[in-house]
Protein backbone atom coordinates (compact mmCIF):
# COMPACT_ATOMS: atom_id res chain seq x y z
CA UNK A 1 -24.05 18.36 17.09
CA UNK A 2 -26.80 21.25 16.79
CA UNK A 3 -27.20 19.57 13.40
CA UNK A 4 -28.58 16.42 15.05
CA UNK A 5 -29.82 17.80 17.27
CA UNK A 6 -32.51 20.39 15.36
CA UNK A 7 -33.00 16.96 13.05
CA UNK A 8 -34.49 15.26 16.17
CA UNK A 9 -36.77 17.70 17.81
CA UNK A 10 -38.28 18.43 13.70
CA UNK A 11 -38.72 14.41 13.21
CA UNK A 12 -40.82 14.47 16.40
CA UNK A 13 -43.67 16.85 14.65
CA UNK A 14 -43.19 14.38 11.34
CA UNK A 15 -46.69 13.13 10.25
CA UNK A 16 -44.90 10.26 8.81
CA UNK A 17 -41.98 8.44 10.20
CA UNK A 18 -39.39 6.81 7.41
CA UNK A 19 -39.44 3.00 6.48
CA UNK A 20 -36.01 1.42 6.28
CA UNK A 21 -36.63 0.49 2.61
CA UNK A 22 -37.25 4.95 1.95
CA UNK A 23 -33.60 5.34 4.07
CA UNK A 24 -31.94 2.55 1.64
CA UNK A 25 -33.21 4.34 -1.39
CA UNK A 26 -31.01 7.40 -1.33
CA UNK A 27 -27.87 5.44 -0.27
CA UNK A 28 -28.47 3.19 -2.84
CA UNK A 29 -28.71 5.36 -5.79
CA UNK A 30 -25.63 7.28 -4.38
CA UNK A 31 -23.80 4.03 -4.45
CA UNK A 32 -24.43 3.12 -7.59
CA UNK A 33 -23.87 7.05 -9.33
CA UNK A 34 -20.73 7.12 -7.41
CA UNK A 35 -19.48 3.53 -8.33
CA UNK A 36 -20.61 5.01 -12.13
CA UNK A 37 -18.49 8.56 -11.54
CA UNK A 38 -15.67 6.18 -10.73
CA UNK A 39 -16.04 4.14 -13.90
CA UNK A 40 -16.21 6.67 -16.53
CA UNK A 41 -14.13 9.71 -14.89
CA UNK A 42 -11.38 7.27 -12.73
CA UNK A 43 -9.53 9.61 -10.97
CA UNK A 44 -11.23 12.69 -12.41
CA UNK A 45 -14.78 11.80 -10.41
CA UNK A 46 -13.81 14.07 -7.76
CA UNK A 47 -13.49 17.10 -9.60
CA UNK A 48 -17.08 17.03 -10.92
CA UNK A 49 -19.00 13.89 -11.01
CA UNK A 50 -18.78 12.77 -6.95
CA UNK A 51 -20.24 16.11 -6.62
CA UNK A 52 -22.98 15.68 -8.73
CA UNK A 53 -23.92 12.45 -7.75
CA UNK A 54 -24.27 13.86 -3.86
CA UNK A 55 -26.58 16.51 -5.24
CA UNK A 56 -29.07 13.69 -6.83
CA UNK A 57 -29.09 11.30 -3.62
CA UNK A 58 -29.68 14.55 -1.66
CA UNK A 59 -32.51 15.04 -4.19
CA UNK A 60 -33.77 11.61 -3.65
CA UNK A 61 -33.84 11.89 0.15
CA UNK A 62 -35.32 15.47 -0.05
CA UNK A 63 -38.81 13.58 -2.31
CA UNK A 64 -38.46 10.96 0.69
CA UNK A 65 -38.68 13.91 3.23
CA UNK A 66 -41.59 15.29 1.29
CA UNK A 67 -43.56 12.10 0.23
CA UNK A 68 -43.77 11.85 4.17
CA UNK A 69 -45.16 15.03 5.19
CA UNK A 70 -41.91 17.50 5.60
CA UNK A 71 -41.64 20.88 4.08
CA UNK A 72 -39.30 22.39 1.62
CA UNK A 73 -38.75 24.84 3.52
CA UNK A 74 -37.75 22.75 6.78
CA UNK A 75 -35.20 20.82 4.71
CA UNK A 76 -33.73 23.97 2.80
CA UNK A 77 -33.03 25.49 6.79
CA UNK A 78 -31.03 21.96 7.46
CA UNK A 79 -29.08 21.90 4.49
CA UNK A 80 -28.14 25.82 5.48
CA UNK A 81 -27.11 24.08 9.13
CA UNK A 82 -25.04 21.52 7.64
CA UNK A 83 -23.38 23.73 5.53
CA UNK A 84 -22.68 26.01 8.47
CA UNK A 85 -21.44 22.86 10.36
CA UNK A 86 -18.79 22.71 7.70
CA UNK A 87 -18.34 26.16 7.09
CA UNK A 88 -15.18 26.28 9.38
CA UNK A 89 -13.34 23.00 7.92
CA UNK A 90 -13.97 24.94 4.43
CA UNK A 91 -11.93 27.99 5.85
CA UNK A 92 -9.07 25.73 7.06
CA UNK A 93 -8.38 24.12 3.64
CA UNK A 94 -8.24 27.81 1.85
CA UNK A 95 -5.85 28.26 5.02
CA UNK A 96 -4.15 25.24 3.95
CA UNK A 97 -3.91 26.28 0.15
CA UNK A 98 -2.63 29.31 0.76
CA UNK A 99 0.20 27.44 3.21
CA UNK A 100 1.40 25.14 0.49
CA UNK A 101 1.95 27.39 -1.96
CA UNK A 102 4.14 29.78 0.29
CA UNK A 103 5.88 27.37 1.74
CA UNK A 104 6.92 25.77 -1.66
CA UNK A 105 7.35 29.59 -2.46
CA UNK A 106 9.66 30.43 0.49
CA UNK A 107 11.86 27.15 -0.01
CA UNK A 108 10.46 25.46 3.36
CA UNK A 109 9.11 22.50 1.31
CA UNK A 110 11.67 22.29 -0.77
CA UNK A 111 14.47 22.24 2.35
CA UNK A 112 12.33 19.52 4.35
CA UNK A 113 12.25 17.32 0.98
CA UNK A 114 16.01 17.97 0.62
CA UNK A 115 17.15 17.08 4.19
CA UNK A 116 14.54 14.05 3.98
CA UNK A 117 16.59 12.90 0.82
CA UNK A 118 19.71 13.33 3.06
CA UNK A 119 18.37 11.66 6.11
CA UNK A 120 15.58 8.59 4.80
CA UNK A 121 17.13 5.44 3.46
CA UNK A 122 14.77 4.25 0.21
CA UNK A 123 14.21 0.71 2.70
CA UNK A 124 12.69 2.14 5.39
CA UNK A 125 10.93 5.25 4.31
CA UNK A 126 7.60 4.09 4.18
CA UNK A 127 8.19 2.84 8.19
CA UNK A 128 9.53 5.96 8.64
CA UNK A 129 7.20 8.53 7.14
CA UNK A 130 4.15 6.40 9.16
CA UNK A 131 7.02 6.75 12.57
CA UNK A 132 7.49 10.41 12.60
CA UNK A 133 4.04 11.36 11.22
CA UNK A 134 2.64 9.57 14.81
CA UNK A 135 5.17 11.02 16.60
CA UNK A 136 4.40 14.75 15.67
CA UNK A 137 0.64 14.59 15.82
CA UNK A 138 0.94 12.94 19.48
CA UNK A 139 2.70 15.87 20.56
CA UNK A 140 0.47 18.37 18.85
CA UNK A 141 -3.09 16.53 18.57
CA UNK A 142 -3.93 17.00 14.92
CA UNK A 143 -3.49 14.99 11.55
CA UNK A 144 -4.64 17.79 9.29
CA UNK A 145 -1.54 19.44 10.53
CA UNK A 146 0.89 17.15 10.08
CA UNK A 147 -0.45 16.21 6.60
CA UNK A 148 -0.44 19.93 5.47
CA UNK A 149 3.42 20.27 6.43
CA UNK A 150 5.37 16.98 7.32
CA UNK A 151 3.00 15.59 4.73
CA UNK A 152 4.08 17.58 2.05
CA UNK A 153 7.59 16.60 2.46
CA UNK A 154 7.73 13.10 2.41
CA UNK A 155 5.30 13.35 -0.57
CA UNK A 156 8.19 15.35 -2.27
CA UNK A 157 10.74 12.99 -1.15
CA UNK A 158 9.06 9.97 -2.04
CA UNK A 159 8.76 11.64 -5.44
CA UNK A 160 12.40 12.65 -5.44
CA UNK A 161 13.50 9.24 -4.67
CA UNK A 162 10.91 7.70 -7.36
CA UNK A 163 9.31 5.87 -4.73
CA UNK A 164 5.50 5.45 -4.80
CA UNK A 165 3.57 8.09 -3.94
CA UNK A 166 0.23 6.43 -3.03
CA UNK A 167 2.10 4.24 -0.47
CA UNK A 168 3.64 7.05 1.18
CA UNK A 169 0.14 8.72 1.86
CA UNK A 170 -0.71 5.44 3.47
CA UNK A 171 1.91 5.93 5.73
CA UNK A 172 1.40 9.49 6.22
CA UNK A 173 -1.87 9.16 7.19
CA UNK A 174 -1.76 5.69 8.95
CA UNK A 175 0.96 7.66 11.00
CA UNK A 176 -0.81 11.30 11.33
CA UNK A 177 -4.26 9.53 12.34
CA UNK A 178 -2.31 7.15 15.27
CA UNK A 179 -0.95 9.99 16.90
CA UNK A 180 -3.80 12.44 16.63
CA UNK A 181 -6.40 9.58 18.24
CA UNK A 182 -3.84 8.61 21.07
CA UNK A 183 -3.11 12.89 21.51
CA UNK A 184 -4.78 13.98 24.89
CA UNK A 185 -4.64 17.55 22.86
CA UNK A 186 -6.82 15.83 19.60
CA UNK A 187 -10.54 17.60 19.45
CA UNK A 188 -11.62 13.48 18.41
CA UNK A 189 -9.72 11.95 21.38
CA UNK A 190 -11.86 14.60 24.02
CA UNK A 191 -15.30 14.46 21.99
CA UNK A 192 -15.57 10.54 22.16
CA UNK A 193 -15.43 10.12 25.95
CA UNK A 194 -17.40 13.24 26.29
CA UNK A 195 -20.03 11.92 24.57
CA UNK A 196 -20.07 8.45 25.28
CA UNK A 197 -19.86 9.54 29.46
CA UNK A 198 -15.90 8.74 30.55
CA UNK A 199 -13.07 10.41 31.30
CA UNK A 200 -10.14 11.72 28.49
CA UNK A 201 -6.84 9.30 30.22
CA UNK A 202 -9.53 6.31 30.52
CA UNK A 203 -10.58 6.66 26.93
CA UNK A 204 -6.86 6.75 25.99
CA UNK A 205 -5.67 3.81 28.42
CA UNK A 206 -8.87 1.84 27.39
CA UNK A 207 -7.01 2.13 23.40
CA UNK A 208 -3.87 1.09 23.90
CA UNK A 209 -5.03 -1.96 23.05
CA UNK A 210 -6.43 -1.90 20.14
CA UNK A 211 -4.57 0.95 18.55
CA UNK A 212 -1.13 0.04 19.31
CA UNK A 213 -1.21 -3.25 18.05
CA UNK A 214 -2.44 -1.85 14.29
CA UNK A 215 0.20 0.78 14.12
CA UNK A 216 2.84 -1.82 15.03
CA UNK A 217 1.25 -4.33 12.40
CA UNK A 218 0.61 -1.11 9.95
CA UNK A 219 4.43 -0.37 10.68
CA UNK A 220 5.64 -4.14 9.81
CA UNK A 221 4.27 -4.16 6.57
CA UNK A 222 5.56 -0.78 5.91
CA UNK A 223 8.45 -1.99 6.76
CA UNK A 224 8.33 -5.31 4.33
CA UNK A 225 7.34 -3.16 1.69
CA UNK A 226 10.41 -1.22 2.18
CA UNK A 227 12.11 -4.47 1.79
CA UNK A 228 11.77 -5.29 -1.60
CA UNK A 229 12.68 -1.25 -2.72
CA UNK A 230 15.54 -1.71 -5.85
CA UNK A 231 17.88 1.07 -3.80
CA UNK A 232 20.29 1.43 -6.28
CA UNK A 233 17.57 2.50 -8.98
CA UNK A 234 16.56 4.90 -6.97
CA UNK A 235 20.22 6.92 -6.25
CA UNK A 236 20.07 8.65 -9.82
CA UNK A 237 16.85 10.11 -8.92
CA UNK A 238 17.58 10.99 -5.69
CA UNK A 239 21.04 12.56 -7.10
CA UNK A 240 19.31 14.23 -9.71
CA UNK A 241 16.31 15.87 -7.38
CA UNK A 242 18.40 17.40 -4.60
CA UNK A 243 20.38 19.26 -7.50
CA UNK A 244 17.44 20.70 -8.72
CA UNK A 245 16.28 21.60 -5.81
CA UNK A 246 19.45 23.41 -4.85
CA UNK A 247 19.54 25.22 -8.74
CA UNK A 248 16.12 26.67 -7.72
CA UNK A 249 15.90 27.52 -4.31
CA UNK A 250 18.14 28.68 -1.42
CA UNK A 251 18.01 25.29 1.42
CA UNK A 252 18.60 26.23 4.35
CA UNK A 253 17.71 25.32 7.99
CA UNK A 254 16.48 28.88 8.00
CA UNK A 255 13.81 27.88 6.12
CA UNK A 256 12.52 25.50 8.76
CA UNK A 257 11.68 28.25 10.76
CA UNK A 258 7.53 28.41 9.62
CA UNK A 259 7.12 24.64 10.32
CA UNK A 260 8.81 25.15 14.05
CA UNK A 261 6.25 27.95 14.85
CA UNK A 262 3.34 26.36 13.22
CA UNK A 263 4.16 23.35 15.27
CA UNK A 264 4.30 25.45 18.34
CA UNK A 265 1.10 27.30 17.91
CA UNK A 266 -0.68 24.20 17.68
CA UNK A 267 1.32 22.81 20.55
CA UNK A 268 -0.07 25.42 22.06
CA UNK A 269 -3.78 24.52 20.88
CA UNK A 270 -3.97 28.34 19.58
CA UNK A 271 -7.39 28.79 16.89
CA UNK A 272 -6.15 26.61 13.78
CA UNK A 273 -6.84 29.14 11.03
CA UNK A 274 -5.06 31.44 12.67
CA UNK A 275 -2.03 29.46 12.94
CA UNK A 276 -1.87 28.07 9.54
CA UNK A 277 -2.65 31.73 7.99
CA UNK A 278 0.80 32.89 10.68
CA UNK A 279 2.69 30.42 9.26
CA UNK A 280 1.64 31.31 5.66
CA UNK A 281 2.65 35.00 6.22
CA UNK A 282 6.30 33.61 7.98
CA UNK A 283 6.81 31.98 4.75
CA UNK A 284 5.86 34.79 2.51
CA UNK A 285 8.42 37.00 4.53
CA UNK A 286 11.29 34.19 3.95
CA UNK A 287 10.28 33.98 0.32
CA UNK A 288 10.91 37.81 -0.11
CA UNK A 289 14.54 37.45 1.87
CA UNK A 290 15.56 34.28 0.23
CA UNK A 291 14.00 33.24 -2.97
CA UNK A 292 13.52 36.56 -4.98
CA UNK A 293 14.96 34.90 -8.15
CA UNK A 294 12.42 32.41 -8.17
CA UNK A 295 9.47 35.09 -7.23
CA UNK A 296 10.41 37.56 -10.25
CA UNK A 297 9.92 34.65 -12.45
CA UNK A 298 6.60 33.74 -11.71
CA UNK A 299 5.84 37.13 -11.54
CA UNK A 300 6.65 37.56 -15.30
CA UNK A 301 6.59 40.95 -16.74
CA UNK A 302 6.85 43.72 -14.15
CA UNK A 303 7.50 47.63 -14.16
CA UNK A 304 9.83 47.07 -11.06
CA UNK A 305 11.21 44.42 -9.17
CA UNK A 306 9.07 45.89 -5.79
CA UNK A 307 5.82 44.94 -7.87
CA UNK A 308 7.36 42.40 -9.16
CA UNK A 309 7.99 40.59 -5.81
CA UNK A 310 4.65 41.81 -5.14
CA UNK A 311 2.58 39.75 -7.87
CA UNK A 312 4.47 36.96 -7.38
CA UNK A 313 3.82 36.71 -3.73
CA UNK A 314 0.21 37.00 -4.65
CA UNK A 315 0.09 34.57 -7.37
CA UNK A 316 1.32 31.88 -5.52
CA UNK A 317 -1.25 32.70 -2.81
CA UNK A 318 -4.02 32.92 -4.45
CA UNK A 319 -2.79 30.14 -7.29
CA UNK A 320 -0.21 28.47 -5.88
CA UNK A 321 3.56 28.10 -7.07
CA UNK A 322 4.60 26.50 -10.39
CA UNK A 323 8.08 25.05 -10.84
CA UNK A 324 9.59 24.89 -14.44
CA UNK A 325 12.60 22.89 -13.39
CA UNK A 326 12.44 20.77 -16.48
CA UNK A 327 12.20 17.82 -14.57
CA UNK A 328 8.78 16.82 -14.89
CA UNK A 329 8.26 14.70 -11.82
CA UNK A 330 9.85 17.66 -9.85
CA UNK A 331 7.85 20.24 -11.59
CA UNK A 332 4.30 18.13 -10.77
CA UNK A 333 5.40 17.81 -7.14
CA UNK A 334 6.14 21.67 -6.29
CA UNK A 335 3.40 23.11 -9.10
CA UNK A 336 0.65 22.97 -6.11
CA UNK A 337 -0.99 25.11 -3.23
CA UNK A 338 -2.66 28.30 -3.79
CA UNK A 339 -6.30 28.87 -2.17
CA UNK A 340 -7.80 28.01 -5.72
CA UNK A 341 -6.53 24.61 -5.76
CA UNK A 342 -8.92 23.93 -2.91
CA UNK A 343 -11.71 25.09 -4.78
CA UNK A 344 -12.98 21.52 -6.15
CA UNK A 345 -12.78 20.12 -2.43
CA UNK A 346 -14.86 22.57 -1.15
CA UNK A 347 -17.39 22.14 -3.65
CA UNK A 348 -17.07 18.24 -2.98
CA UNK A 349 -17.50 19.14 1.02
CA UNK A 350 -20.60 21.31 0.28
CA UNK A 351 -22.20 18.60 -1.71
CA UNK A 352 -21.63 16.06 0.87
CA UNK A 353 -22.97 18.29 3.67
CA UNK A 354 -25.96 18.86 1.71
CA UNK A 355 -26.82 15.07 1.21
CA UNK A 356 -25.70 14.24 4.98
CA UNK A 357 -28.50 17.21 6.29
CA UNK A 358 -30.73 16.18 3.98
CA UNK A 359 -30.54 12.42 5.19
CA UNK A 360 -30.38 13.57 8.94
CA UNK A 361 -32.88 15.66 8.47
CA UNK A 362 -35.77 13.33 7.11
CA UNK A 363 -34.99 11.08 9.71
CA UNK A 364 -33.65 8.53 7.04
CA UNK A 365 -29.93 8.13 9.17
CA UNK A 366 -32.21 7.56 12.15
CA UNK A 367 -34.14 4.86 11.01
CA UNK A 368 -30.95 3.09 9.67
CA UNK A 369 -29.44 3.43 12.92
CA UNK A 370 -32.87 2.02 14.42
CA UNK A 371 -32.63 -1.02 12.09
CA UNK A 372 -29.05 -1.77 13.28
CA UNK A 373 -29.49 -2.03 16.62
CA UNK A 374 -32.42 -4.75 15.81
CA UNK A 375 -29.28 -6.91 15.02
CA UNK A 376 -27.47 -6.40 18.12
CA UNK A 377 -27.81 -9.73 20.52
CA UNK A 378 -23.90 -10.04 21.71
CA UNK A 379 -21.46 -7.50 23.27
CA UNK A 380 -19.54 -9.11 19.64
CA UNK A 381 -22.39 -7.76 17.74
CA UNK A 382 -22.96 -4.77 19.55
CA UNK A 383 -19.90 -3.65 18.99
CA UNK A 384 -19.67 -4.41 15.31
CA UNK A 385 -22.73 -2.72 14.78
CA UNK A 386 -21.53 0.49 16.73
CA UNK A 387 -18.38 0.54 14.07
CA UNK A 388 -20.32 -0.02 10.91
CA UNK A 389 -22.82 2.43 12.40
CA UNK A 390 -19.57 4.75 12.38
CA UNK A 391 -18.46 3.89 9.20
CA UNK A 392 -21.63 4.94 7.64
CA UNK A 393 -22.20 7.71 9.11
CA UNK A 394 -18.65 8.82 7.88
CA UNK A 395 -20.30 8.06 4.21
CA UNK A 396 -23.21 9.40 4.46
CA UNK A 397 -22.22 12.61 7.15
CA UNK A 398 -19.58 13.31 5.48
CA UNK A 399 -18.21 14.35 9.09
CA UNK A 400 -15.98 12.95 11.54
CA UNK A 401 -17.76 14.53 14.35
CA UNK A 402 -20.76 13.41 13.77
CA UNK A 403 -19.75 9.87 13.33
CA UNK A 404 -18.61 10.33 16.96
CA UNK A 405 -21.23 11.87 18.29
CA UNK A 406 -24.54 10.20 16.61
CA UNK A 407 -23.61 6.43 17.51
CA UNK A 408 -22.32 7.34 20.63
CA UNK A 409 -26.26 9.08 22.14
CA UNK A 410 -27.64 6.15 20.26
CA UNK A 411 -25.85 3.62 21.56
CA UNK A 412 -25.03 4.61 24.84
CA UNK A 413 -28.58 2.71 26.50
CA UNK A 414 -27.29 -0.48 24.63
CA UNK A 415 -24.15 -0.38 26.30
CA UNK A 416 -26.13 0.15 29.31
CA UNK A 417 -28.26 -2.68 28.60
CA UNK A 418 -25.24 -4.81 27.92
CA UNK A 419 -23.87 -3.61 31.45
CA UNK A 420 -20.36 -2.26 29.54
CA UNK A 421 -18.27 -0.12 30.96
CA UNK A 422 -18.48 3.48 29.16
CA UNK A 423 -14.57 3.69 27.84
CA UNK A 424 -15.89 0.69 25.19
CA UNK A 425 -18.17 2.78 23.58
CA UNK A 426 -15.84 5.52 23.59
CA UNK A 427 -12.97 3.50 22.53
CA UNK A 428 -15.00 2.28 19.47
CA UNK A 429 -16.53 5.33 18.53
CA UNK A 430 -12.88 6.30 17.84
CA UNK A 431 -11.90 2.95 16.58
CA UNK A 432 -14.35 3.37 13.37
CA UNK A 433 -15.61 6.81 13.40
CA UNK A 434 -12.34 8.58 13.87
CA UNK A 435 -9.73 5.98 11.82
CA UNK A 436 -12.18 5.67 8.23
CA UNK A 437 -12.59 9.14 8.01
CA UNK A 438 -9.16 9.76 5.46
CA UNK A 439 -10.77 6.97 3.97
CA UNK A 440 -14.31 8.74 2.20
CA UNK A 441 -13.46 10.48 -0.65
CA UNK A 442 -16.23 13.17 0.37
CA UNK A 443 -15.46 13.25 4.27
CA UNK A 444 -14.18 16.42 5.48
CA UNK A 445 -10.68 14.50 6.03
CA UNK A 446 -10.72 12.56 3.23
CA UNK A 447 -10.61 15.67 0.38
CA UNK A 448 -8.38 17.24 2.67
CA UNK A 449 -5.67 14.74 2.68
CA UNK A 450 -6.23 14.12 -0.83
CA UNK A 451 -6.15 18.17 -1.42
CA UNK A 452 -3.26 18.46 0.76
CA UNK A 453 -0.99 15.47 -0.72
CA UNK A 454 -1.63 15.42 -4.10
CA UNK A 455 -3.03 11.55 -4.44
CA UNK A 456 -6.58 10.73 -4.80
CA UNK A 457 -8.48 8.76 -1.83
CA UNK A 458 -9.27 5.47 -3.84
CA UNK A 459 -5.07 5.57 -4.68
CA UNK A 460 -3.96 5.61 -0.93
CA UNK A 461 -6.70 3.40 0.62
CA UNK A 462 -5.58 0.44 0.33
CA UNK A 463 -2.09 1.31 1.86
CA UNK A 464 -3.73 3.22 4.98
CA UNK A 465 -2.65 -0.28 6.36
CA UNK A 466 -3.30 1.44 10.24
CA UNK A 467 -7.05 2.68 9.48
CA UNK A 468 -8.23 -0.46 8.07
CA UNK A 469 -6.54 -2.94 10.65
CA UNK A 470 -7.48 -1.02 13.61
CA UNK A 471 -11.59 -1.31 13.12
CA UNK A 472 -10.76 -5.21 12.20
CA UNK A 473 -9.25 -5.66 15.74
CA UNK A 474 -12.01 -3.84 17.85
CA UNK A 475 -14.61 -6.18 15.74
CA UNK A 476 -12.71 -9.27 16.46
CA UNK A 477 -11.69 -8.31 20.29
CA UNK A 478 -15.49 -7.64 20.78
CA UNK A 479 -16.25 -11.24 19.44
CA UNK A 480 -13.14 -12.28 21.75
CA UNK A 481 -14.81 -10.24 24.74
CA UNK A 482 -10.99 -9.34 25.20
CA UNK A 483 -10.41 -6.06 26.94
CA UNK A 484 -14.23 -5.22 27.04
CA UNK A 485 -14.34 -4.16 30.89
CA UNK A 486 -17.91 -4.38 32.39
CA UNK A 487 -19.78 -1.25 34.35
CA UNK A 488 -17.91 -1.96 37.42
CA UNK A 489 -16.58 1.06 39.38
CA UNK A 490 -12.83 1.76 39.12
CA UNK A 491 -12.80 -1.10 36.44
CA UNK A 492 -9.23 -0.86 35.22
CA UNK A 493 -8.20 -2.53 31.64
């Protein structure tokens, strides 16, 4: 918010304001070096080439900035703000890394993947991931959390069961993302009414109904999917993984004990990076009661088993945990975590903070923003335009927040104008800016899920079957003008 906020006071002393044809420039060469990255790196682009890409359209929109009269030195102090802005989501994913990697280290992940296998019938899995996913970030507000730990073990135990991995991200997140935007505890769910002017229990009435609806239809097909699962290929695997996992590590309910309290803490809306690093340390402590066999051999070569215990702890930390099972697909699910592995993501967040400043900065997001709103004639189009206004700011922000909170001041008079209740702008800042976030490969929320569970953005996409239906129904109920409540007081839905 400061970040748009210094960007609008420094575009007032501009000399010259942007054309929309200068604010299509630098989206349109990152569109077309990204769509390039993609073609020759495929999955790789994220590790090097996304980033790189970001850096030239920042470039781009920096020579636009300059061309019209702005400083260097103006644009170097916003690219420092928007870095700061992301400075604390950067913290939570070495947080994050270093929580993997104990957890696999302690046996945690490997007990929830082995009850999971014991519990989750191949045929409804996928329903069932997306099911308890909602139901645990309702009760605790956030979908980074439940990705970094639920997350994890339905990714193992789709991989135990050889089911597909990119499908159960879908659900995962489809799930995780449902329950953290209908959580009156979510950060998303209390910035969108506080910036588009209504309360936090009207905001969440006012999306019942257009959020329940797309997890139900995100559930069904989930559900059909499930349908057409060979279960009887899948019982060797499934055989086959929980013995492994039982040769390596001790299972035990015991070992649940780090996701109970980090589920707790956050419950209990305690800091986040504190939490995750407590439940990091919880799992180091089980690790060095329960799995020293596995801890000595990571550690290798050691005068003693005390320092023994003690490098391997710290490897795993600050490298994650490898697995040498002999199963391969085993071995590729637990070799993860460590703060290292989060290394590339942070570069690809820095690089996408740096092209978002530089874009808000200039005044080039404004002015697209500007031209939108020249299409808006219909509470329909108004609407539309308010999600795809979202949706790009997602792309271009690289920032959840900020695709909350810059449609929603800039809107807010249209809504006005169009004599709409508040909770409509609030409930469709949420409905695009929230949902497509997991879905930008450079979003904050996009390279963490794809950190956190292993499988690239572009591979789970199109199986995020919740975030893509739910923007589709707020577009077509705005068309509809059903349950789009006018400024009347004590309007109820």
């Amino acid at each position: 918010m400061a970040l748009i906020e210094q960007s609008e006071l420094r575009n007032e002393d501009s000399s010259v304001s942007p054309t929309v044809v200068q604010a299509l420039i630098p989206i349109c060469v990152l569109i077309f070096l990204l769509s390039f990255s993609v073609y020759l790196f495929g999955e790789d682009a994220s590790s090097g080439p996304n980033q790189i890409a970001l850096c030239f359209g920042a470039a781009v929109a920096a020579l636009i900035g300059w061309y019209n009269g702005q400083s260097w030195v103006d644009i170097e102090s916003s690219i420092v703000t928007g870095i700061t802005v992301a400075i604390k989501p950067l913290l939570i994913l070495l947080s994050v890394g270093m929580l993997i990697g104990s957890w696999i280290l302690s046996g945690t992940v490997p007990t929830m993947i082995y009850y999971s296998l014991l519990i989750l019938d191949p045929s409804i899995f996928y329903a069932a991931s997306a099911l308890i996913c909602s139901l645990i970030a309702l009760s605790i507000g956030s979908s980074w959390t439940v990705a970094g730990t639920v997350g994890i073990a339905l990714i193992g135990a789709a991989g135990g069961m050889g089911l597909s991995l990119e499908i159960t991200a879908g659900a995962i997140i489809s799930g995780s993302y449902f329950g953290d935007k209908m959580s009156p505890l979510s950060e998303t769910t209390n910035l969108a009414p506080a910036v588009a002017g209504t309360d936090l229990f009207t905001h969440i009435g006012h999306m019942v109904w257009t959020t329940v609806p797309s997890i139900l239809i995100a559930l069904v097909i989930f559900g059909l999917i499930g349908l057409n699962i060979d279960t009887s290929a899948t019982n060797s695997d499934l055989q086959l993984t929980m013995l492994l996992l039982t040769e390596n590590f001790t299972i035990h309910p015991l070992m649940m004990l780090p996701v109970l309290l980090l589920l707790f803490m956050a419950n209990k809306k305690l800091p986040p990076i504190p939490t995750i690093v407590t439940g990091a340390m919880v799992g180091v402590v089980l690790a060095l009661l329960f799995q020293r066999p596995i801890i000595m051999e990571l550690a290798g070569e050691a005068p003693n088993v005390f320092l023994g215990l003690f490098k391997g702890t710290w490897y795993t930390i600050f490298d994650g945990f490898v697995l040498n099972s002999g199963n391969a697909t085993l071995d590729d699910l637990m070799t993860r975590g460590g703060m290292s592995s989060m290394l590339t993501t942070i570069w690809l967040v820095i690089c996408a903070m740096v092209f978002g400043a530089v874009m808000d900065h200039t005044g080039l997001l404004k002015c697209l923003v500007t031209y939108a709103l020249s299409f808006v004639h219909s509470t329909g189009s108004l609407i539309a335009t308010t999600i795809a206004t979202c949706i790009g700011a997602n792309i271009i922000t690289s920032d959840q927040y900020i695709s909350l909170v810059l449609p929603g001041r800039m809107y807010k008079l249209e809504y006005e104008k169009h004599n709409l209740d508040m909770k409509n702008l609030s409930r469709t800042l949420e409905d695009a800016g929230t949902i497509t976030s997991p879905l930008v490969p450079w979003n904050t929320c996009g390279a963490y899920m794809a950190s956190t569970l292993g499988v690239a953005t572009f591979a789970y996409l199109p199986y995020c079957f919740f975030n893509l239906i739910n923007p589709i129904i707020a577009v077509i109920y705005g068309f509809l003008n059903f349950k789009i409540s006018p400024a009347i007081s004590n309007q109820t839905t």
